[in-house]
N, C-alpha and C. Protein backbone atom coordinates (compact mmCIF):
# COMPACT_ATOMS: atom_id res chain seq x y z
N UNK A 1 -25.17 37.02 17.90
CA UNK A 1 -23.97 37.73 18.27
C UNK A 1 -22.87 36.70 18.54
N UNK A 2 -22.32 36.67 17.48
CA UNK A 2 -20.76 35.94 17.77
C UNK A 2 -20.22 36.36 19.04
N UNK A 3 -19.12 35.37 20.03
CA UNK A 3 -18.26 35.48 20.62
C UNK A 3 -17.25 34.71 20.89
N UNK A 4 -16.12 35.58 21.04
CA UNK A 4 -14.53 34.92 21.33
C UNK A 4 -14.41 34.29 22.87
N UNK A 5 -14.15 33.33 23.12
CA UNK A 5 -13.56 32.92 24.04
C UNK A 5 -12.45 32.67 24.50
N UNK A 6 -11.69 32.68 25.17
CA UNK A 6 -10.33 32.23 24.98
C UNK A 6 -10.47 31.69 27.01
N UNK A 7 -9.79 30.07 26.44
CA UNK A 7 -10.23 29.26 28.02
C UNK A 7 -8.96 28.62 28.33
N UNK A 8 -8.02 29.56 29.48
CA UNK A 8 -6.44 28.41 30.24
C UNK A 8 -7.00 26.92 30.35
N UNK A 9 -6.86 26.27 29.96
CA UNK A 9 -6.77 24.51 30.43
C UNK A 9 -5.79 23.72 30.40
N UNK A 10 -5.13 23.24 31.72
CA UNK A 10 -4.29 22.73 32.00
C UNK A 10 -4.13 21.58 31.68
N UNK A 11 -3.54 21.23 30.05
CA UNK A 11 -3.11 20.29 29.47
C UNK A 11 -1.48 19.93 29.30
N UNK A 12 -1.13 18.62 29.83
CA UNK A 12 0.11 18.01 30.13
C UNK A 12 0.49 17.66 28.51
N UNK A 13 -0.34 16.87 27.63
CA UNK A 13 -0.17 15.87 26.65
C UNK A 13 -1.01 16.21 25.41
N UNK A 14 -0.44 15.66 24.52
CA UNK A 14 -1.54 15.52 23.12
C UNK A 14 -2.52 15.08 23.51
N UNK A 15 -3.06 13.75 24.30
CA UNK A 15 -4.08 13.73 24.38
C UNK A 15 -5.04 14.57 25.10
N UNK A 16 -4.34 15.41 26.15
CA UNK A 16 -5.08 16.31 26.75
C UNK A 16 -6.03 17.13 25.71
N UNK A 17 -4.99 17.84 24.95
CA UNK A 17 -5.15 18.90 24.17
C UNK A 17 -6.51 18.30 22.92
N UNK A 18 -6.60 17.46 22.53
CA UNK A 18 -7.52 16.61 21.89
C UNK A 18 -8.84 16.16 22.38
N UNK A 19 -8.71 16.24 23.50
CA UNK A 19 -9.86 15.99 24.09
C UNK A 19 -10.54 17.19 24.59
N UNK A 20 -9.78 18.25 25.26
CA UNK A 20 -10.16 19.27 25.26
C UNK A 20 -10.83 19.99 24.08
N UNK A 21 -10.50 19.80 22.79
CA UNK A 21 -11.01 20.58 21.37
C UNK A 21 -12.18 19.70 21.08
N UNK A 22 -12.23 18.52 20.76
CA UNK A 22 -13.58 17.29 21.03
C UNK A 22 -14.61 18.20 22.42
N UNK A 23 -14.24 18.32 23.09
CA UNK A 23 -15.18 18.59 24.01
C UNK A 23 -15.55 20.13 24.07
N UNK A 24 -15.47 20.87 23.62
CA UNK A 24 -15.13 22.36 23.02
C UNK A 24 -15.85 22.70 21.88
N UNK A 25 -15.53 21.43 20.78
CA UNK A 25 -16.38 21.26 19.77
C UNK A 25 -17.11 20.85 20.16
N UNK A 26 -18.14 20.02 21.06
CA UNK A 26 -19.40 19.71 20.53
C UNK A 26 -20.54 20.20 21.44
N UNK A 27 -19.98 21.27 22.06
CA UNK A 27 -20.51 22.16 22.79
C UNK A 27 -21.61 22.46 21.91
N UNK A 28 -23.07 23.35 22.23
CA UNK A 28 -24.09 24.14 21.58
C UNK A 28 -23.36 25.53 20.81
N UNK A 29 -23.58 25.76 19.84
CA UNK A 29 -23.33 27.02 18.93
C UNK A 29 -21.99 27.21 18.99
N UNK A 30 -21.27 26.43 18.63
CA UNK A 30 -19.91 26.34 18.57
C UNK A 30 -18.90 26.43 16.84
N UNK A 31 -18.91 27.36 16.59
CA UNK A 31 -18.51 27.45 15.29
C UNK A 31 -16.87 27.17 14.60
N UNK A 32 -15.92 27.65 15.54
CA UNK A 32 -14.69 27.16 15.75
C UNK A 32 -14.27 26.58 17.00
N UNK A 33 -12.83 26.00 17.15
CA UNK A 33 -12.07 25.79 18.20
C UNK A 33 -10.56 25.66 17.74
N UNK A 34 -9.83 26.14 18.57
CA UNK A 34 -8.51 26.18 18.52
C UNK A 34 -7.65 26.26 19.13
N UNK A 35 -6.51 25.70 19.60
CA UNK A 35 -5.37 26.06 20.35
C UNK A 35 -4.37 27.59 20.23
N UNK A 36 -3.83 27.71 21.48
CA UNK A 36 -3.13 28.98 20.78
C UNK A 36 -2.39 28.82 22.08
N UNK A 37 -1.29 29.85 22.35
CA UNK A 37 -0.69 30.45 23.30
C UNK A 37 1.12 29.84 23.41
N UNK A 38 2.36 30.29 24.15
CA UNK A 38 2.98 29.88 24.39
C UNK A 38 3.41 28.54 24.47
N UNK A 39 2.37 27.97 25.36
CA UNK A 39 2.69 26.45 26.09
C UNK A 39 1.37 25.69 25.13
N UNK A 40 0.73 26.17 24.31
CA UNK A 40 -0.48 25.93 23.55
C UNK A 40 -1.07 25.06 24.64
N UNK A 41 -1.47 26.09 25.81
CA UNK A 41 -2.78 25.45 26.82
C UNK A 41 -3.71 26.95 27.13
N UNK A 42 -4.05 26.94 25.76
CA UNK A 42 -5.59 27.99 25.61
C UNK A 42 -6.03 27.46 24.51
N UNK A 43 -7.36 27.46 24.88
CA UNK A 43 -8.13 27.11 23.71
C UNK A 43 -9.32 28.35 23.51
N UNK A 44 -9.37 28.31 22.43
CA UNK A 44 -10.26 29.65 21.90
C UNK A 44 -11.08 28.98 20.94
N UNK A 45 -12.32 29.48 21.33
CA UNK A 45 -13.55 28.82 21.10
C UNK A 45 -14.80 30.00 20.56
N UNK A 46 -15.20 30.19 19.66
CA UNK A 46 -15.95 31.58 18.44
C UNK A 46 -17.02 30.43 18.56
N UNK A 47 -18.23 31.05 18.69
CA UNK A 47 -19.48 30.43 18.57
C UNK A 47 -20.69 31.38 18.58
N UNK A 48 -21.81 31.15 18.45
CA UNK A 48 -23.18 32.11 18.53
C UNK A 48 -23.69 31.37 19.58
N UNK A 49 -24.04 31.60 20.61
CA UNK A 49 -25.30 31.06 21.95
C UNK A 49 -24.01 30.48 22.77
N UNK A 50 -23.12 30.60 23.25
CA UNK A 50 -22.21 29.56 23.48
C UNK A 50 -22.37 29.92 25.00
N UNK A 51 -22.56 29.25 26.06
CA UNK A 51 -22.49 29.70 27.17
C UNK A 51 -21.08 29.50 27.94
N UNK A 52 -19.85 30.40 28.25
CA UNK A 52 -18.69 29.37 28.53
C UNK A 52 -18.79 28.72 29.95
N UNK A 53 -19.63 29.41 31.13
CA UNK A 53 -19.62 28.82 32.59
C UNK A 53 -19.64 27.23 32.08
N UNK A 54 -20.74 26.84 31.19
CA UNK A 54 -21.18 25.06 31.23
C UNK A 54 -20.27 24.68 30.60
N UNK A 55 -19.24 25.73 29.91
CA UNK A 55 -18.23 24.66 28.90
C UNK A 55 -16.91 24.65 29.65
N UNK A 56 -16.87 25.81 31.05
CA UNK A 56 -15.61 25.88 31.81
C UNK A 56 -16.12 24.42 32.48
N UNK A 57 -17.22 23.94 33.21
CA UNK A 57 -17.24 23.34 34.16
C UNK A 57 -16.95 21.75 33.72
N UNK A 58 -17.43 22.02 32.23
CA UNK A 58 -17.27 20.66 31.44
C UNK A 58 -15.93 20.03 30.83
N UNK A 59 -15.14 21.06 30.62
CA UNK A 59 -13.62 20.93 30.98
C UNK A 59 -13.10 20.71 32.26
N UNK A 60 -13.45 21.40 32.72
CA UNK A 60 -12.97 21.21 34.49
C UNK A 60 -13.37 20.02 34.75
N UNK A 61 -14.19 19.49 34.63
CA UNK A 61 -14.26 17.47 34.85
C UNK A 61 -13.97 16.72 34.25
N UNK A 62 -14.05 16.80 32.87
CA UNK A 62 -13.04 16.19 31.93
C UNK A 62 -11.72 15.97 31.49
N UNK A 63 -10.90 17.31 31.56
CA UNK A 63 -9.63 17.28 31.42
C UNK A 63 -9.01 18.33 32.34
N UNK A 64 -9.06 19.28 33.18
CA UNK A 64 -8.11 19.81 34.25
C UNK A 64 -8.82 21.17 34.64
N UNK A 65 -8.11 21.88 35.70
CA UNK A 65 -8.26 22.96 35.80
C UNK A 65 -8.59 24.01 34.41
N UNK A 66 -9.63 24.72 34.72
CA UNK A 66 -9.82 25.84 33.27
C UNK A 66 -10.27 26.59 33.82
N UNK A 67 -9.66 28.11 33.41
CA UNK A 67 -10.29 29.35 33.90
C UNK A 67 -10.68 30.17 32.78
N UNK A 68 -11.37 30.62 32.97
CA UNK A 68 -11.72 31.87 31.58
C UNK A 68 -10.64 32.96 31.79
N UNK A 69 -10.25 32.81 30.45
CA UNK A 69 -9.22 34.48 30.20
C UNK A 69 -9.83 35.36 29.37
N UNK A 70 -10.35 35.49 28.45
CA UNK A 70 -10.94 36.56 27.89
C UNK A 70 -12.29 36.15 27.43
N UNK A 71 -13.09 37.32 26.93
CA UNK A 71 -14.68 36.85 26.16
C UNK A 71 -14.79 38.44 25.54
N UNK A 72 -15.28 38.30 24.25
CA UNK A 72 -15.26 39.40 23.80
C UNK A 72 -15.70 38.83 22.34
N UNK A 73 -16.72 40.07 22.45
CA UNK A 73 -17.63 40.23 21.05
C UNK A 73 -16.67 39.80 19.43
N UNK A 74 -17.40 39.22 18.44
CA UNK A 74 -16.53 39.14 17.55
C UNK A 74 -17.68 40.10 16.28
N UNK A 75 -16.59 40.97 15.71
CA UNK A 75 -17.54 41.88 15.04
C UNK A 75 -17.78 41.27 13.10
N UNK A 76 -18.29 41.56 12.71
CA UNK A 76 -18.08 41.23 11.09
C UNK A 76 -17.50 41.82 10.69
N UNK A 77 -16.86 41.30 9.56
CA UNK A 77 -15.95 42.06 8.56
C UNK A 77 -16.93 42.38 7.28
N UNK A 78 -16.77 43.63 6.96
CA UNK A 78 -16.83 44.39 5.70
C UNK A 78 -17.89 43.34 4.80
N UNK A 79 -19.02 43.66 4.78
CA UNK A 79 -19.61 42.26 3.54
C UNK A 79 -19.38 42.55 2.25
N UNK A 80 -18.59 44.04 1.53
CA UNK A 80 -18.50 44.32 0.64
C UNK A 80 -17.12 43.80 -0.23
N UNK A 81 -17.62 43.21 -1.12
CA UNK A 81 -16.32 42.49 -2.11
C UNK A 81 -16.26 43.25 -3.25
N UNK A 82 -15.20 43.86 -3.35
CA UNK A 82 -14.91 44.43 -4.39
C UNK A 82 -14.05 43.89 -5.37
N UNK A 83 -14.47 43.58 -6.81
CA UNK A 83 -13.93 42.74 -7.96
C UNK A 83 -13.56 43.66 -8.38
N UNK A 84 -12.15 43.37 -8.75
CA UNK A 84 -11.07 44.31 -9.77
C UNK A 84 -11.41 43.72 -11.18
N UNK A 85 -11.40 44.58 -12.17
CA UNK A 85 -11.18 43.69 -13.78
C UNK A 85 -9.94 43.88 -14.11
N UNK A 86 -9.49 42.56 -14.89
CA UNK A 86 -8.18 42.94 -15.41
C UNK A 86 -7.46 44.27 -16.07
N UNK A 87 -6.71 44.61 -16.30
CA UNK A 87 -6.32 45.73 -17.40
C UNK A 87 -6.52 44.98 -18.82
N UNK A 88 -6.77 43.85 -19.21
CA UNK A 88 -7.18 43.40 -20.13
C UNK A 88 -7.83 42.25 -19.93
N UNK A 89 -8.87 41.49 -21.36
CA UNK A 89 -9.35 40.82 -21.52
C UNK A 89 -8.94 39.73 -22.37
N UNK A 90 -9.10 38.37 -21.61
CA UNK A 90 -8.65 37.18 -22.54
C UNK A 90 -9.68 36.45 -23.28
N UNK A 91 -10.00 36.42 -24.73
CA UNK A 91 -10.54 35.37 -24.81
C UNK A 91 -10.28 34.26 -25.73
N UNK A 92 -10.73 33.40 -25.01
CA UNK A 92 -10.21 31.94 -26.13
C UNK A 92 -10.53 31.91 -27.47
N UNK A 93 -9.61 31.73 -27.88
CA UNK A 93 -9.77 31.11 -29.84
C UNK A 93 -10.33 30.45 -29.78
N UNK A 94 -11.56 30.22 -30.23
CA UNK A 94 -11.98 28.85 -31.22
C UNK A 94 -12.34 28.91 -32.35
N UNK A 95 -11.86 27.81 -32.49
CA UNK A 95 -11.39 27.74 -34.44
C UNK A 95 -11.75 26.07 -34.73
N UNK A 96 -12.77 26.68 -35.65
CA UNK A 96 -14.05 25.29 -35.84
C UNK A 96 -13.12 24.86 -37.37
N UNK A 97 -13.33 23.63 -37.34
CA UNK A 97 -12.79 23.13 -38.47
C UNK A 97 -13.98 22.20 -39.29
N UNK A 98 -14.39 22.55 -40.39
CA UNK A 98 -15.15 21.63 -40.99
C UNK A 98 -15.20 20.74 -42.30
N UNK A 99 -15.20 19.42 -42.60
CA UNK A 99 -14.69 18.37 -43.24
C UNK A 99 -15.53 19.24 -44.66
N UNK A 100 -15.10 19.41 -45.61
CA UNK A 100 -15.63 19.40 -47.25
C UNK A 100 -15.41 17.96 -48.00
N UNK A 101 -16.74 17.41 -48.01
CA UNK A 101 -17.14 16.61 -48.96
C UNK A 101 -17.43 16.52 -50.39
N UNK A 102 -16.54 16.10 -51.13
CA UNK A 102 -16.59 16.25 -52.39
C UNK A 102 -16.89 14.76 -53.01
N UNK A 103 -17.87 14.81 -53.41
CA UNK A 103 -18.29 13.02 -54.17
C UNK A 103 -17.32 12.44 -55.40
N UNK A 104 -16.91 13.82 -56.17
CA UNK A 104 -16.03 12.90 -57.00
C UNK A 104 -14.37 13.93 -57.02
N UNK A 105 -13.66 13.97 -55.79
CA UNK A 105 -12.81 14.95 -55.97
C UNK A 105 -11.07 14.91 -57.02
N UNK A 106 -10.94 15.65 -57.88
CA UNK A 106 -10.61 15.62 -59.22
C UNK A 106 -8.72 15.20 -58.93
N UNK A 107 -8.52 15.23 -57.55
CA UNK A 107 -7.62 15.14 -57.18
C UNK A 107 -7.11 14.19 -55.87
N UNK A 108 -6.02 13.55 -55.65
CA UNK A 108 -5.77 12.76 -54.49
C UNK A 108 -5.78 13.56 -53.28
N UNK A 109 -6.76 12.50 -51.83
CA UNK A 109 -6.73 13.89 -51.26
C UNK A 109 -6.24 14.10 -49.80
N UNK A 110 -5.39 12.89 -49.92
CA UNK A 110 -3.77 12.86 -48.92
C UNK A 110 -2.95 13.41 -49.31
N UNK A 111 -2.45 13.68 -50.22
CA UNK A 111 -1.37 14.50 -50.51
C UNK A 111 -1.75 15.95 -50.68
């Protein structure tokens, strides 16, 4: 069972924000990570097994205050692909060309 996370962390700097996604990423069952929000200090984090308490607390010592703002199931989309066919079909020419050998030909055969 996939889930969304979405985690406030109080990042000042690029490097904040970088270290926070490094550490986000290499969390257990972690499938994405990403920034988002206004002040882009949320990070949202989609994973399978992901526990967020150990990944709030592991931010919280690493790079700043973090609180959980949302968690919520992520559902699948549709597994069905439906292929359109064109209104028509293209297919390539090929057009074989083959040398005629003539041993004594009665005529010049560049011109």
């Amino acid at each position: 069972m996939k889930q969304k996370f979405v985690l406030k962390v109080q990042m000042t700097c690029g490097k904040c924000r970088t270290k926070a996604l490094e550490i986000a990423a290499s969390a257990d069952g972690v499938n994405s990570v990403a920034i988002q929000g206004k002040d882009q200090d949320q990070v949202v984090v989609i994973g399978d097994g992901v526990d967020p308490i150990s990944l709030v607390c592991l931010l919280r010592k690493k790079v700043g205050p973090t609180e959980v703002v949302t968690v919520e199931e992520v559902k699948p989309k549709d597994q069905k692909i439906e292929v359109k066919e064109p209104p028509y079909r293209c297919y390539p020419k090929f057009v074989t060309y083959e040398p005629v050998y003539e041993p004594d030909p009665p005529y010049c055969s560049i011109m």
